[in-house]
Protein backbone atom coordinates (compact mmCIF):
# COMPACT_ATOMS: atom_id res chain seq x y z
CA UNK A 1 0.00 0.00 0.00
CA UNK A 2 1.30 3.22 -0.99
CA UNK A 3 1.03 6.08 2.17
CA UNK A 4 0.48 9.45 1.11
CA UNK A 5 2.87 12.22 0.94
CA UNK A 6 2.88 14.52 3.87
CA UNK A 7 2.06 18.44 3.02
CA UNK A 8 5.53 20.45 3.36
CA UNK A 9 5.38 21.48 7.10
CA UNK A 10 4.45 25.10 8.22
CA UNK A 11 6.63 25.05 10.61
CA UNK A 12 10.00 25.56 9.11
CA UNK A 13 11.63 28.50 10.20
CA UNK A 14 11.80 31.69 7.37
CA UNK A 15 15.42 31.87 6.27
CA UNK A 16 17.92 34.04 6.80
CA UNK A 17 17.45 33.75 10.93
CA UNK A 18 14.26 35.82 10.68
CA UNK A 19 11.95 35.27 14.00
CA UNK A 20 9.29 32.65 12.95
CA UNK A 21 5.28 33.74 13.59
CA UNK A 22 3.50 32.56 16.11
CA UNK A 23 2.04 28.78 15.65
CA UNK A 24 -1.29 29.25 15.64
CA UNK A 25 -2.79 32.98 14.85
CA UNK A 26 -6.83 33.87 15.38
CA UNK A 27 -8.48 34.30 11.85
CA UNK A 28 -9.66 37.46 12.62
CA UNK A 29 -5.89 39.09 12.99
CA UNK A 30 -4.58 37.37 9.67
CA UNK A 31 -5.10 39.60 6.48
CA UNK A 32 -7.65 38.06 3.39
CA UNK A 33 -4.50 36.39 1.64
CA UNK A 34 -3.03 35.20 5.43
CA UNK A 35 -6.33 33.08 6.16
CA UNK A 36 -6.23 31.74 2.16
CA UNK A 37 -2.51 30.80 2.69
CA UNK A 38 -3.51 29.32 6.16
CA UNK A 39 -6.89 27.53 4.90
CA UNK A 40 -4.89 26.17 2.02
CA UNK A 41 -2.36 24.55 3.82
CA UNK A 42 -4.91 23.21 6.54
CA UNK A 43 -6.75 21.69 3.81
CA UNK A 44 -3.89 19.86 2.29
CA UNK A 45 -2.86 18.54 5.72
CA UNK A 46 -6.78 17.08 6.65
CA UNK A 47 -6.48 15.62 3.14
CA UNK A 48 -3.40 13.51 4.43
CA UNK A 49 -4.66 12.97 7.77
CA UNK A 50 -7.51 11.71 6.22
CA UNK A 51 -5.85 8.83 3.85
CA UNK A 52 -3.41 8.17 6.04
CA UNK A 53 -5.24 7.05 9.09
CA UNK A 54 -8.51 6.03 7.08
CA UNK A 55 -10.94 8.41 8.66
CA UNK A 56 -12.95 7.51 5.52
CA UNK A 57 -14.00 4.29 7.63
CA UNK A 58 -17.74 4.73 9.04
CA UNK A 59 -17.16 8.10 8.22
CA UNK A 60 -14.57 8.67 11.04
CA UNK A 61 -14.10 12.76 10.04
CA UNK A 62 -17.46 14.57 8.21
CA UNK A 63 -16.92 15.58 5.19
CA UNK A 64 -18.48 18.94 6.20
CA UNK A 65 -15.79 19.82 8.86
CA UNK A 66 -14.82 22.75 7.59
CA UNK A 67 -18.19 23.76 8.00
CA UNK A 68 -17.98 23.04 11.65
CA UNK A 69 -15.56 25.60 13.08
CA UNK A 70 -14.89 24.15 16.54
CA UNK A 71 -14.15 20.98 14.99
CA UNK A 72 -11.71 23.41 12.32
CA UNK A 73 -9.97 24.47 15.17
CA UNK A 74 -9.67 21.00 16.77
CA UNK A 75 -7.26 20.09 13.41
CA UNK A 76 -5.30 22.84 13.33
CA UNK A 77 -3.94 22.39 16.90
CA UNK A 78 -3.66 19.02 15.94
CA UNK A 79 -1.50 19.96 13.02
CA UNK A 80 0.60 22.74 14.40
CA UNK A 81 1.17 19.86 17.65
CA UNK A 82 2.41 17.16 14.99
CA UNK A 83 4.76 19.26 12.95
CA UNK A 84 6.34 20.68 16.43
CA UNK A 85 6.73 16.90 17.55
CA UNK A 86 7.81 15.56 14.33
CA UNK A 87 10.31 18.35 13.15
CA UNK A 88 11.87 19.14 16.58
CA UNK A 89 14.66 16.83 17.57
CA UNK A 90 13.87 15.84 21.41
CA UNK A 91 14.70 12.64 23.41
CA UNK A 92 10.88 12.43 24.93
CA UNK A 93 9.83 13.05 20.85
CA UNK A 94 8.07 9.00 21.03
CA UNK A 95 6.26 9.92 24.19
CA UNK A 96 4.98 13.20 22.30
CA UNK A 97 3.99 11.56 19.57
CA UNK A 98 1.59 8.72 21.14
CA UNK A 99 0.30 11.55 23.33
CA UNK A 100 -0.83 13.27 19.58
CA UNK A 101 -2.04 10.25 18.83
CA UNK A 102 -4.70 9.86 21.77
CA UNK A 103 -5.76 13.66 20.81
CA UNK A 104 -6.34 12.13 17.37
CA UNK A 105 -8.58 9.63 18.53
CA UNK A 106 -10.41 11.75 21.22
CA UNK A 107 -10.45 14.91 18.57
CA UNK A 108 -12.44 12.36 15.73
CA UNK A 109 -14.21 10.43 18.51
CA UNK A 110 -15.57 14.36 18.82
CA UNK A 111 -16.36 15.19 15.48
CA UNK A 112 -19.27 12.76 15.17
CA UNK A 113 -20.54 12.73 18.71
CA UNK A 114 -20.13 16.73 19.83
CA UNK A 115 -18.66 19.15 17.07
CA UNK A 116 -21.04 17.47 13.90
CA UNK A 117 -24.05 15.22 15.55
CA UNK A 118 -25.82 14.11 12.61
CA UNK A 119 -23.86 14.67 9.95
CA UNK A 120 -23.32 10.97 8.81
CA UNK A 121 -26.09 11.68 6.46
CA UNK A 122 -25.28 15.28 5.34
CA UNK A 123 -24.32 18.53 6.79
CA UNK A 124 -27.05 19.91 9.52
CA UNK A 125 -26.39 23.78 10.05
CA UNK A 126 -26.26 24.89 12.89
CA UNK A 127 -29.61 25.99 15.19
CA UNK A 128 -28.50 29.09 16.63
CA UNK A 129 -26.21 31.57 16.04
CA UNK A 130 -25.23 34.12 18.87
CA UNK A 131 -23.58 36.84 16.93
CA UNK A 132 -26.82 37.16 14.67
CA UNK A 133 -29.08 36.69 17.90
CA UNK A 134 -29.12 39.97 19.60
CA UNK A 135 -31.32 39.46 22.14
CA UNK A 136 -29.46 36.10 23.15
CA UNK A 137 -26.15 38.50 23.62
CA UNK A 138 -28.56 41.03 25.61
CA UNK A 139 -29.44 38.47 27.84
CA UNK A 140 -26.33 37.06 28.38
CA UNK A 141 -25.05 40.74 29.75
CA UNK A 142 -28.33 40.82 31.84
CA UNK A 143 -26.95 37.65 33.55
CA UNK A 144 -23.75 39.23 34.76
CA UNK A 145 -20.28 37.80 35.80
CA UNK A 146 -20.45 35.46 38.38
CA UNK A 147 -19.99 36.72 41.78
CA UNK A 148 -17.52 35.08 43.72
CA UNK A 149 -17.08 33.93 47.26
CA UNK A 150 -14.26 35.08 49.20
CA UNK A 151 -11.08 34.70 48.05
CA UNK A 152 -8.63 31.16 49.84
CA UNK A 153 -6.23 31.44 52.07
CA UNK A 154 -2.62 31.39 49.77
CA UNK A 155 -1.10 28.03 50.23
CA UNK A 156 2.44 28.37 51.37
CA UNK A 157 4.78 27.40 48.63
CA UNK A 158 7.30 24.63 50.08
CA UNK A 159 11.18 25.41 50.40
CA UNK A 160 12.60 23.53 47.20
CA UNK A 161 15.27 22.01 49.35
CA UNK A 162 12.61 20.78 51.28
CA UNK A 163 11.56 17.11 50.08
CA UNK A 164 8.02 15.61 50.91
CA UNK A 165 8.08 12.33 52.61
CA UNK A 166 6.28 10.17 49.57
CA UNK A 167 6.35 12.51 46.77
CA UNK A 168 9.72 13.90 46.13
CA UNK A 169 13.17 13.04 46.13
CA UNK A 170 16.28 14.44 46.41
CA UNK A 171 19.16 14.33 43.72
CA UNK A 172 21.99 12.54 46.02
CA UNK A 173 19.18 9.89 47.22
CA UNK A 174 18.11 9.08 43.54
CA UNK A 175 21.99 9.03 42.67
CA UNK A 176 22.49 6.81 45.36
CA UNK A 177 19.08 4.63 44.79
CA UNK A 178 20.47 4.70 40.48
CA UNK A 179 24.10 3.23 41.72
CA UNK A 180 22.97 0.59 43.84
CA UNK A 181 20.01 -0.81 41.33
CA UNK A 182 17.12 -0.07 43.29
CA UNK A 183 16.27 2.50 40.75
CA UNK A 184 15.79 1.67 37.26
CA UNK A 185 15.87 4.97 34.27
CA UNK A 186 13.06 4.23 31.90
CA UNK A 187 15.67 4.22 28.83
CA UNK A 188 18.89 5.64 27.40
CA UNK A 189 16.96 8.56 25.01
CA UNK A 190 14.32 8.95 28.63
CA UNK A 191 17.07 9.28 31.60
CA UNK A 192 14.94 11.79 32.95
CA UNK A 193 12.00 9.06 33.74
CA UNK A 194 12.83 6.60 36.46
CA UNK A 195 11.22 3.76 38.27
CA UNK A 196 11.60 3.49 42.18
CA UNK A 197 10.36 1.66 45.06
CA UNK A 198 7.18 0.29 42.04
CA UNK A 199 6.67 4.06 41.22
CA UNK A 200 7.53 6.40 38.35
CA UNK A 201 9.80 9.56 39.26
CA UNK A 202 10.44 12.92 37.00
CA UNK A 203 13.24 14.67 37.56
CA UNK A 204 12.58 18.36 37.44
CA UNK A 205 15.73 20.58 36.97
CA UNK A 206 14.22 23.83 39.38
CA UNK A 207 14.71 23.32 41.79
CA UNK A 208 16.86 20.12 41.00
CA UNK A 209 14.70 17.21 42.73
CA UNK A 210 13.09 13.91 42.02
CA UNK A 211 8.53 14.12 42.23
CA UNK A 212 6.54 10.99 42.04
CA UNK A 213 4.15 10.65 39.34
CA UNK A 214 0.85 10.53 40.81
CA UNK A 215 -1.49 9.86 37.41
CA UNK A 216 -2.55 6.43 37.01
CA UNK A 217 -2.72 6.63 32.77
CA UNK A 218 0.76 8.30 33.36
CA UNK A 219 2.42 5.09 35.24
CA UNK A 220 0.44 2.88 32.60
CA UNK A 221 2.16 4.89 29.72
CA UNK A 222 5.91 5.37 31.25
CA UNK A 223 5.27 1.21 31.75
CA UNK A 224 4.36 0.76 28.15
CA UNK A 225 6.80 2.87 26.54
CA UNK A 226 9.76 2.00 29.05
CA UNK A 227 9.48 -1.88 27.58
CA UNK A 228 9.60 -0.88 24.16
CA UNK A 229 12.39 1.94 24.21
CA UNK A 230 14.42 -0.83 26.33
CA UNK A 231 14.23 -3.71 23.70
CA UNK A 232 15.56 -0.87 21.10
CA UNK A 233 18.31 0.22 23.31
CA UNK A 234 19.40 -3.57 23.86
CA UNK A 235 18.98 -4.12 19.76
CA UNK A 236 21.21 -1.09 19.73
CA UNK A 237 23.62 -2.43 21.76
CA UNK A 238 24.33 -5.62 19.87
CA UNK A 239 24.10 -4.09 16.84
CA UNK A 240 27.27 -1.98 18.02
CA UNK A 241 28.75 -4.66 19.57
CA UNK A 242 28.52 -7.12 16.70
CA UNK A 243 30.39 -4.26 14.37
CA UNK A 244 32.80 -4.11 17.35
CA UNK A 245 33.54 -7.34 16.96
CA UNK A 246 33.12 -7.68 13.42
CA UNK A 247 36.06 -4.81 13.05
CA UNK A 248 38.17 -5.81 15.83
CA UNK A 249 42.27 -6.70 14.19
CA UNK A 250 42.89 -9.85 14.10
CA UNK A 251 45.67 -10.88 16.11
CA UNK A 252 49.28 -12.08 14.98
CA UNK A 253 49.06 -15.72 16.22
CA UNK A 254 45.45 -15.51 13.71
CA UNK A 255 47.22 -14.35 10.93
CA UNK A 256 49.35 -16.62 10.86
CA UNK A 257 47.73 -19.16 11.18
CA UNK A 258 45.29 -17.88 8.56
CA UNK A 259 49.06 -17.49 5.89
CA UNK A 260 49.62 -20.95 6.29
């Protein structure tokens, strides 16, 4: 099967070390020819995502999207998010990209059930329209901000060099916990990942200490991933080793041998 080709990214900085724009710009601040240069290139990126993940199956993505423009908006953070993952060299790039991924799912899983309910058969326009409502608006101003309570108490932000008992970790007692093997990093490419005492740790660099990952879908993920960057980094390592071995002299007693 033949993949599509993938539209020529946005994202590639202007030459001659100009400053790039931002990502994503509102419509309304982008000249006429801006939002045809921007709708153009959206367009040819949905046209990829479509035949390369087969969103053509059980009509995954309407075909009236772009006359849903929540669900417009939905794809261009999608595609602005995949060319920053895919075009920016990072070590935690893989995790990135199966985080995309889910967004992908949850974004079409959206399309049919919130941004385009029953569209399968044809584009239904949309009931009501604020901005050509006026006494909708009018109301809404009636209605008035909500009023809030009184304001919390500030919680006191903890000394850095002070670690919880349970949730972080200092630097020296990770080192220590790395060098004696009760700590495991989830890869070479993820050092900054590591499993202790059954739990997954992030290192954060300010201030420099060690916090426990407390999301559930976040352990399940770091588990996941961990097992498959691991079996690269050991297929890595024989690789090496074989061509190590492979163009290692061969010793005089070998040769020879090998003359006679």
């Amino acid at each position: 099967m033949t993949l599509p080709a993938l539209p020529a990214s946005a994202s590639t900085p202007p030459p001659g070390g100009e400053e790039a724009p931002p990502l994503i710009r509102e419509w309304h601040s982008m000249a006429t020819d801006e939002q045809q240069t921007e709708w153009a290139a959206l367009v040819a990126w949905v046209a990829w995502l479509y035949d390369q993940y087969e969103l053509s199956r059980e009509e995954r993505l309407p075909l009236c999207w772009p006359q849903h423009p929540g669900l417009v908006e939905e794809l261009r953070s999608l595609k602005v998010w995949r060319e920053h993952v895919y075009d920016t060299p990072d070590a935690g790039a893989a995790h990135a990209a199966r985080s995309w991924h889910g967004e992908l799912r949850q974004t079409i899983a959206a399309a049919i059930s919130f941004w385009a309910p029953g569209c399968r058969v044809g584009h239904k326009p949309t009931g009501q329209l604020a901005d050509a409502d006026s006494g909708l608006r009018q109301r809404w101003l009636e209605t008035g901000p909500p009023q809030p309570g009184a304001a919390p108490e500030p919680t006191p932000k903890p000394v850095a060099t002070i670690a919880i008992p349970g949730l972080q970790m200092s630097l020296a007692d990770m080192d220590a916990a790395l060098a004696d093997g009760r700590a495991v990093p989830h890869s070479d490419g993820l050092p900054q990942f590591v499993k202790y005492d059954g739990c997954w740790w992030i290192r954060q660099f300010d201030p420099g200490l060690w916090l426990r990952a407390t999301d559930p879908l976040q352990h399940a993920r770091l588990d996941e991933s961990s097992v498959k960057m691991r079996l690269a980094d050991a297929a890595v390592g024989r690789h090496r080793a074989k061509e190590e071995t492979e163009g290692a002299p061969t010793s005089g007693a070998e040769q020879k041998k090998g003359n006679a």
